[in-house]
Protein backbone atom coordinates (compact mmCIF):
# COMPACT_ATOMS: atom_id res chain seq x y z
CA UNK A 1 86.13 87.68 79.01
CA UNK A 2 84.20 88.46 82.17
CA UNK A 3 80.37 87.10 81.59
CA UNK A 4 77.90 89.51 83.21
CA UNK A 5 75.97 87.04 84.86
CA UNK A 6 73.95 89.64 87.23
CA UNK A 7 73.22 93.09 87.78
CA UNK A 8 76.61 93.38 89.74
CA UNK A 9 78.34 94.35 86.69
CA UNK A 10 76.28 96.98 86.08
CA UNK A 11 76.34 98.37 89.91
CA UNK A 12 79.96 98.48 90.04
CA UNK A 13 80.21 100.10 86.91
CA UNK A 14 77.64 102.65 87.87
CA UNK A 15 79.25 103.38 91.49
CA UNK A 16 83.48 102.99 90.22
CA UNK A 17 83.57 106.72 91.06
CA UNK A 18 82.90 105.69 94.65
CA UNK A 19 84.68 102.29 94.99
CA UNK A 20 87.98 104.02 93.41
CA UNK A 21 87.93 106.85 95.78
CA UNK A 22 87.09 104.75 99.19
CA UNK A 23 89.90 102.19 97.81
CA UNK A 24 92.52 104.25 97.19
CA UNK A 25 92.14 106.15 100.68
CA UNK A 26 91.45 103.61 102.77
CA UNK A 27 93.62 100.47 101.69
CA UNK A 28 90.54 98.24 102.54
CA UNK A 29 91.28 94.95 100.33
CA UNK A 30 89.20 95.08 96.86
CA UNK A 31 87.81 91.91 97.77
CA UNK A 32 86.72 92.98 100.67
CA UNK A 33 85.13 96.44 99.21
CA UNK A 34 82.99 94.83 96.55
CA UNK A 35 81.20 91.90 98.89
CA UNK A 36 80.64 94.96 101.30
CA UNK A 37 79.40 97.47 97.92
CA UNK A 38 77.25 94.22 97.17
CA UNK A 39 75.83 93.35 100.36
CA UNK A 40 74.32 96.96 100.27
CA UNK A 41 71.65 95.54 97.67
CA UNK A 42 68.82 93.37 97.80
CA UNK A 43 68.49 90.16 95.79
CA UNK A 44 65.77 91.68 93.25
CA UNK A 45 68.56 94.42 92.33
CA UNK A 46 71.14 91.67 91.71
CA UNK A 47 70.23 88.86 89.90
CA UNK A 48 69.45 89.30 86.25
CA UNK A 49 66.69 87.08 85.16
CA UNK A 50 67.02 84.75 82.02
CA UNK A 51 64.21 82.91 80.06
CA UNK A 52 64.37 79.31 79.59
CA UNK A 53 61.95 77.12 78.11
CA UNK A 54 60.44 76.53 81.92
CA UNK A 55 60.23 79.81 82.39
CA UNK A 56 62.28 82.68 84.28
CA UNK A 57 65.87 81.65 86.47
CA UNK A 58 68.44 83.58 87.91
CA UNK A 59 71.81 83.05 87.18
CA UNK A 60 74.17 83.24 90.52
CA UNK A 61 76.93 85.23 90.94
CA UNK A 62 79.66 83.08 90.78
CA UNK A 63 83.17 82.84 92.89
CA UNK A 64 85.47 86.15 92.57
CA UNK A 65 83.30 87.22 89.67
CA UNK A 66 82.54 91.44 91.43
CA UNK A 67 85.97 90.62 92.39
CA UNK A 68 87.03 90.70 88.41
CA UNK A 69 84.60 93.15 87.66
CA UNK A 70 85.68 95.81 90.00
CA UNK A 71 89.59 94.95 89.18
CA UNK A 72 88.88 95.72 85.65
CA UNK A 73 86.37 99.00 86.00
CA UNK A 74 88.83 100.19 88.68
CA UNK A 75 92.21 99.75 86.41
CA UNK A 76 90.10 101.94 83.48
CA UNK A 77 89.05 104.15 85.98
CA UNK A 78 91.96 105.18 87.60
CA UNK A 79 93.82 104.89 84.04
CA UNK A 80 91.53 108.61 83.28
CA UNK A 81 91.40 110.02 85.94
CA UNK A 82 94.67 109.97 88.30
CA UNK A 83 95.73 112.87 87.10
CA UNK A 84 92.49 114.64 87.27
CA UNK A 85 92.52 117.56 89.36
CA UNK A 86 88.81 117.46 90.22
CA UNK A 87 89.47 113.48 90.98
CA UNK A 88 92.64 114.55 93.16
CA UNK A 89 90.67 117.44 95.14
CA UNK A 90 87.61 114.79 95.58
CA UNK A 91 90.30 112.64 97.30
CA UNK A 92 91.67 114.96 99.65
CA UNK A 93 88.09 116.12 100.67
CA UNK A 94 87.17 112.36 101.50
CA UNK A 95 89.80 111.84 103.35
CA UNK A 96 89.38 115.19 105.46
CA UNK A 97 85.55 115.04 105.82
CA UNK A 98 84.20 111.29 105.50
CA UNK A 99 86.89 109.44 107.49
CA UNK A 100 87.01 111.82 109.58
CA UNK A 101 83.51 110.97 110.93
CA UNK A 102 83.03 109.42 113.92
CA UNK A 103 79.79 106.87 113.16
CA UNK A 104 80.59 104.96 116.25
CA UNK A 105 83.06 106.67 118.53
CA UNK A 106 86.13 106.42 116.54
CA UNK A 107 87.47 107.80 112.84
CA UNK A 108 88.36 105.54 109.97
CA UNK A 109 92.46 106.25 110.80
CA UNK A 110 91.98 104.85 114.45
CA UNK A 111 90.36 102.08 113.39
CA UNK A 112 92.89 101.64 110.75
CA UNK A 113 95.59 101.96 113.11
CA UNK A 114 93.82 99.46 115.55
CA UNK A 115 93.82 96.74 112.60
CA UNK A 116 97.67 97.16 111.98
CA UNK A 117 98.43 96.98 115.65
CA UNK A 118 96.87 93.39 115.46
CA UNK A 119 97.59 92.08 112.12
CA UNK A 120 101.58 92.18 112.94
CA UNK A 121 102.24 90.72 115.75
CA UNK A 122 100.08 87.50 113.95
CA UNK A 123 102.22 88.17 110.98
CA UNK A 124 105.08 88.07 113.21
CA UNK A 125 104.14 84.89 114.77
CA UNK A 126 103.61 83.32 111.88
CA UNK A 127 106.79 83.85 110.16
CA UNK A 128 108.90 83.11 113.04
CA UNK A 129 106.59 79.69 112.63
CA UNK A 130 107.86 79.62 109.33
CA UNK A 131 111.38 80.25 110.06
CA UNK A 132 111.78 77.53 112.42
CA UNK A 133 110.09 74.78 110.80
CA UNK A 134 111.46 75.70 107.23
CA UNK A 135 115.32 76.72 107.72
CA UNK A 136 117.92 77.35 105.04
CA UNK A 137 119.82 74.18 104.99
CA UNK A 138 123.29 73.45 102.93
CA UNK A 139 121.51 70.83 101.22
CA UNK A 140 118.66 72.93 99.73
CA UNK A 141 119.21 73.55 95.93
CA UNK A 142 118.87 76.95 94.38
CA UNK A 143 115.43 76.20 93.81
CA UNK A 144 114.24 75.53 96.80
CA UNK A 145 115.53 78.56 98.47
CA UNK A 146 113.42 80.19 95.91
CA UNK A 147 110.14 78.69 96.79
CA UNK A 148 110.92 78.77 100.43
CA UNK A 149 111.55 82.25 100.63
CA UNK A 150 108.89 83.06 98.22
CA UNK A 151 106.63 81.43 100.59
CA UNK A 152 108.03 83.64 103.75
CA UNK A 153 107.47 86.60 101.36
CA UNK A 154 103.87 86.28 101.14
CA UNK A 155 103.86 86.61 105.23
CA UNK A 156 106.37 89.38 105.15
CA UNK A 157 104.80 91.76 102.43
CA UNK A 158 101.93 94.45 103.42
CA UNK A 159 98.54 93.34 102.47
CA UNK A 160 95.58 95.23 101.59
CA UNK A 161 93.54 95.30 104.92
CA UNK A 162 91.45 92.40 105.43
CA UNK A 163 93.74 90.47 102.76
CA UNK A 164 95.12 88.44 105.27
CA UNK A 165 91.93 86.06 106.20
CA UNK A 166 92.59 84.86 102.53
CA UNK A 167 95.88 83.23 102.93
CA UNK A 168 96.74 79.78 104.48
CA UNK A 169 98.88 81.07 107.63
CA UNK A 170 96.44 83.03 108.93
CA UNK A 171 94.76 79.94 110.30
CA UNK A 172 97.82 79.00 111.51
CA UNK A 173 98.17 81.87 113.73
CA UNK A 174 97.09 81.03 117.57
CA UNK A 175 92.82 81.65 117.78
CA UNK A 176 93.14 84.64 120.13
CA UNK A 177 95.33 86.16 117.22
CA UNK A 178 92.99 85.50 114.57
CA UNK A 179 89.74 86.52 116.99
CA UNK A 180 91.13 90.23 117.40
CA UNK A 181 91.73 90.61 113.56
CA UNK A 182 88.54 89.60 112.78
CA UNK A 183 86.87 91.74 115.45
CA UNK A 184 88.95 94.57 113.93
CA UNK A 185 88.10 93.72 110.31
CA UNK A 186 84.13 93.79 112.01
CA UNK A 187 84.37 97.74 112.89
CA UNK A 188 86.19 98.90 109.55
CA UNK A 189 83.46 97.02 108.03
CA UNK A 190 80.45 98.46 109.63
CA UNK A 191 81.99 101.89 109.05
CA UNK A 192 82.42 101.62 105.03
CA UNK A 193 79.37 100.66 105.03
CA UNK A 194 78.53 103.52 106.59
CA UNK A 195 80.07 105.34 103.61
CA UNK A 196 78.88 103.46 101.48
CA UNK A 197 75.00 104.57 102.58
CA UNK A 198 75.99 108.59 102.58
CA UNK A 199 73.67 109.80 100.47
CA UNK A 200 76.19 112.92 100.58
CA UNK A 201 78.16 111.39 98.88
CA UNK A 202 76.86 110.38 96.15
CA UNK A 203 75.39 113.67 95.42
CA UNK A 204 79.22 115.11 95.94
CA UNK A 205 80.29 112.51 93.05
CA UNK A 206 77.48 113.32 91.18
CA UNK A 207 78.28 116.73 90.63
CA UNK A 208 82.30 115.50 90.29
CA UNK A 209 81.23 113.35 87.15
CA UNK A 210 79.11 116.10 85.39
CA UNK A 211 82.29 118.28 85.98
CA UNK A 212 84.15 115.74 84.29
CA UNK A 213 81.95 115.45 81.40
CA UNK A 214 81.70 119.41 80.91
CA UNK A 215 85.73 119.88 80.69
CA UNK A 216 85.96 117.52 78.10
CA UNK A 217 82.86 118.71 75.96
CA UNK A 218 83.78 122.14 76.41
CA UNK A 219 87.72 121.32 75.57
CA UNK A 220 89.43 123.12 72.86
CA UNK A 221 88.96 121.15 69.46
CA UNK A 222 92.86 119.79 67.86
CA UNK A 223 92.97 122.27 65.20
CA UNK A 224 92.02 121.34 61.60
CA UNK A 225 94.65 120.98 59.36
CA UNK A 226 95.27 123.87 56.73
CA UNK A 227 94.47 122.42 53.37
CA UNK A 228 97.18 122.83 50.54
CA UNK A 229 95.80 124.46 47.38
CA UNK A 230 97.75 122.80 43.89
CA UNK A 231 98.96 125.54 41.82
């Protein structure tokens, strides 16, 4: 059961229609997305107080909680509405209109692009690393092939971006590496948080939601069951 601790519960749950639609289009890690949605907020709008017997306290937010809370708002969200046409049409207009704008110089794609062009040749280092220090040997059981190679597939698979700075090899990577993913990571973030401030926006989803909540008030009633008279 996630505790809501804070107001950040409440944000999230209030924005989803947002978060889902800049998640799904720009493949920014969730993690990522929240602390960014989060940092948008001052403390008084976050922290819930509580009464004690000393008075008022504010409870903390504590590690990966928005992280859980935006994981489970998003799966419900996306549960009703990926086959939404209005949701669908939102998508496509996000994509052609918001990342499409150029906040400092460059679109969200080239920035995108930018990230990618960095992240693998660091991924690429890294799992050669791997390779070398960690080959298949005939003595290795069954098992530990399995482990090993489970390990090199957590360097090989495609990660959300930004997903990267959470795993151990990315420390291992040579400092120049790391330096021009995090520089990368920098610009994406400054520009959803851009997005996240476009007051457009949120007028835009506004309207989307009230859609939403028309269609299904105005929807065509099942049918009521003819009763059967007894002769």
């Amino acid at each position: 059961m996630i505790k809501k601790k804070n107001n950040s519960y409440m944000l999230i749950k209030k924005n989803i229609a947002k978060l889902a639609i800049i998640h799904q289009t720009t493949n920014i890690s969730p993690n990522r997305l929240v602390a960014l949605f989060l940092k948008s907020f001052s403390d008084e709008d976050l922290l819930l107080p509580k009464k004690t017997k000393d008075g008022f306290w504010d409870w903390k937010l504590s590690d990966n909680t928005a992280y859980k809370y935006f994981k489970k708002e998003l799966a419900g969200y996306m549960k009703r509405n990926q086959n939404d046409q209005g949701f669908l049409m939102m998508l496509e207009h996000f994509k052609s209109n918001y990342l499409a704008k150029e906040y400092f110089g460059e679109n969200y794609q080239f920035l995108a692009d930018n990230y990618y062009a960095l992240e693998q040749p660091l991924k690429d280092f890294v799992k050669e690393a791997f390779i070398a220090v960690h080959p298949i040997t005939p003595a290795m059981s069954p098992k530990e092939i399995a482990v090993r190679n489970q390990k090199l597939g957590k360097i090989s698979v495609k990660h959300w971006i930004g997903d990267i700075t959470n795993y151990d090899y990315f420390s291992q990577a040579p400092s120049f590496m790391m330096q021009n993913v995090q520089q990368a990571l920098q610009y994406i973030d400054l520009y959803i948080m851009n997005i996240l401030n476009e007051k457009q926006l949120d007028s835009e989803l506004m309207k989307l939601s009230t859609n939403q909540r028309l269609e299904v008030k105005l929807s065509p009633k099942e049918a009521l069951r003819t009763k059967i008279q007894k002769i």
